[in-house]
Protein backbone atom coordinates (compact mmCIF):
# COMPACT_ATOMS: atom_id res chain seq x y z
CA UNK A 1 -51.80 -14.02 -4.19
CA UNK A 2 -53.02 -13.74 -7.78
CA UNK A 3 -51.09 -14.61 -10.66
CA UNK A 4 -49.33 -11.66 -13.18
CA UNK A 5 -47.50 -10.18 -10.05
CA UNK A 6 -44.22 -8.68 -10.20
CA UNK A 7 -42.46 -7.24 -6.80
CA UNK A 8 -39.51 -7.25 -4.57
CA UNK A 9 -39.39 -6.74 -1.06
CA UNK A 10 -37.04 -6.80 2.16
CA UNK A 11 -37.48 -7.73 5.33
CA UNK A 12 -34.65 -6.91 8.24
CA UNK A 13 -34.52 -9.91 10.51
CA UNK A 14 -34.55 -9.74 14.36
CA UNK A 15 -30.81 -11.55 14.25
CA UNK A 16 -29.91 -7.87 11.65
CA UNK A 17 -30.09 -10.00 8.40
CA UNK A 18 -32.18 -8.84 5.12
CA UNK A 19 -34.62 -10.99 4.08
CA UNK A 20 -35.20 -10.32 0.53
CA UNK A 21 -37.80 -11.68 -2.22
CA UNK A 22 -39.10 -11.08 -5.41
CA UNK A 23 -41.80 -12.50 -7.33
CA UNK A 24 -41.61 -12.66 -11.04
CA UNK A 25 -44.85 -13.14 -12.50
CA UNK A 26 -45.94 -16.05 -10.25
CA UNK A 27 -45.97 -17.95 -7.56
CA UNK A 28 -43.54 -20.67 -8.90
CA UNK A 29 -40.88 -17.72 -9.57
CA UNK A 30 -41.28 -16.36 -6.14
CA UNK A 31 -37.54 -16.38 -4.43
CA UNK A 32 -35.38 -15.53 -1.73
CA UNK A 33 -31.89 -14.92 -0.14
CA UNK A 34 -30.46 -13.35 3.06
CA UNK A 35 -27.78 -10.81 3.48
CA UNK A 36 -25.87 -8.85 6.04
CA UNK A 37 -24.79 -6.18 3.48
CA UNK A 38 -27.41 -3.07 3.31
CA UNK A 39 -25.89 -2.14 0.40
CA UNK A 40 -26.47 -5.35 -1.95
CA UNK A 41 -29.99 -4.74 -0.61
CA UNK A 42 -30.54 -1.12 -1.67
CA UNK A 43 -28.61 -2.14 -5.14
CA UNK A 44 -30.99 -4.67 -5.68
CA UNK A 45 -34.23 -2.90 -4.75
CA UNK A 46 -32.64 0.09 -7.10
CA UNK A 47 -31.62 -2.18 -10.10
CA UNK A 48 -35.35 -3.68 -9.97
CA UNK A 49 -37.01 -0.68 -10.01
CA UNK A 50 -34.74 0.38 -12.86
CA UNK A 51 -35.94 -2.53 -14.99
CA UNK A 52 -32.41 -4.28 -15.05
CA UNK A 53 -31.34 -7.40 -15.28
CA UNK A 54 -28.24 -8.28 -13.33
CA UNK A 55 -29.44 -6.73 -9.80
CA UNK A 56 -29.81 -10.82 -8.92
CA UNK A 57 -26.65 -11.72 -9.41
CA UNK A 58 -24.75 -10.45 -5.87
CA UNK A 59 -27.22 -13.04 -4.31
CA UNK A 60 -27.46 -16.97 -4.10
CA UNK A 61 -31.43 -17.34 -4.74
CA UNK A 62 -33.98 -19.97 -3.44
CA UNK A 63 -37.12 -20.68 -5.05
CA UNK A 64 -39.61 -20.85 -2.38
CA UNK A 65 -42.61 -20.83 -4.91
CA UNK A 66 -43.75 -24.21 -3.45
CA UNK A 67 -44.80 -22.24 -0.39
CA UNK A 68 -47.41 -20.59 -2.40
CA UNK A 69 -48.92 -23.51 -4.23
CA UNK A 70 -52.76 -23.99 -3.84
C-alpha cells in the first residue's frame, strides 16, 4: 500500500468480534484492536469520519505497522 493513506476499517470476526484498523498516514501508524461492543465500533468509524480526535480512546491499540514493512 502506498504511503499518504489515511483510513479505518472493520472487520466482524467469525468468533462475532470487530476487528478494527486504521492507518494514519503510513504503514508504521497502521493499528488495531478487537471489540465485542458494535457500538464503540460505529462511534469510532463516526468520530473518524468527523475528523475528531478522541474516537481512539474507548480502544487499547496495537501497532501492527511492522506487518507492512517492505
Amino acid at each position: 500500500m502506498e504511503e499518504d493513506s489515511w483510513y479505518i476499517q472493520v472487520l466482524l470476526r467469525d468468533d462475532n468480534t470487530y476487528q478494527l484498523e486504521f492507518r494514519d498516514g503510513v504503514a508504521a501508524e497502521h493499528c488495531q484492536t478487537r471489540t465485542v461492543s458494535q457500538e464503540k465500533v460505529l462511534t469510532a468509524l463516526l468520530g473518524w469520519a468527523a475528523g475528531r480526535t478522541d474516537w481512539r480512546s474507548d480502544f487499547m491499540w496495537n501497532n501492527i505497522g511492522s506487518e507492512f514493512a517492505d
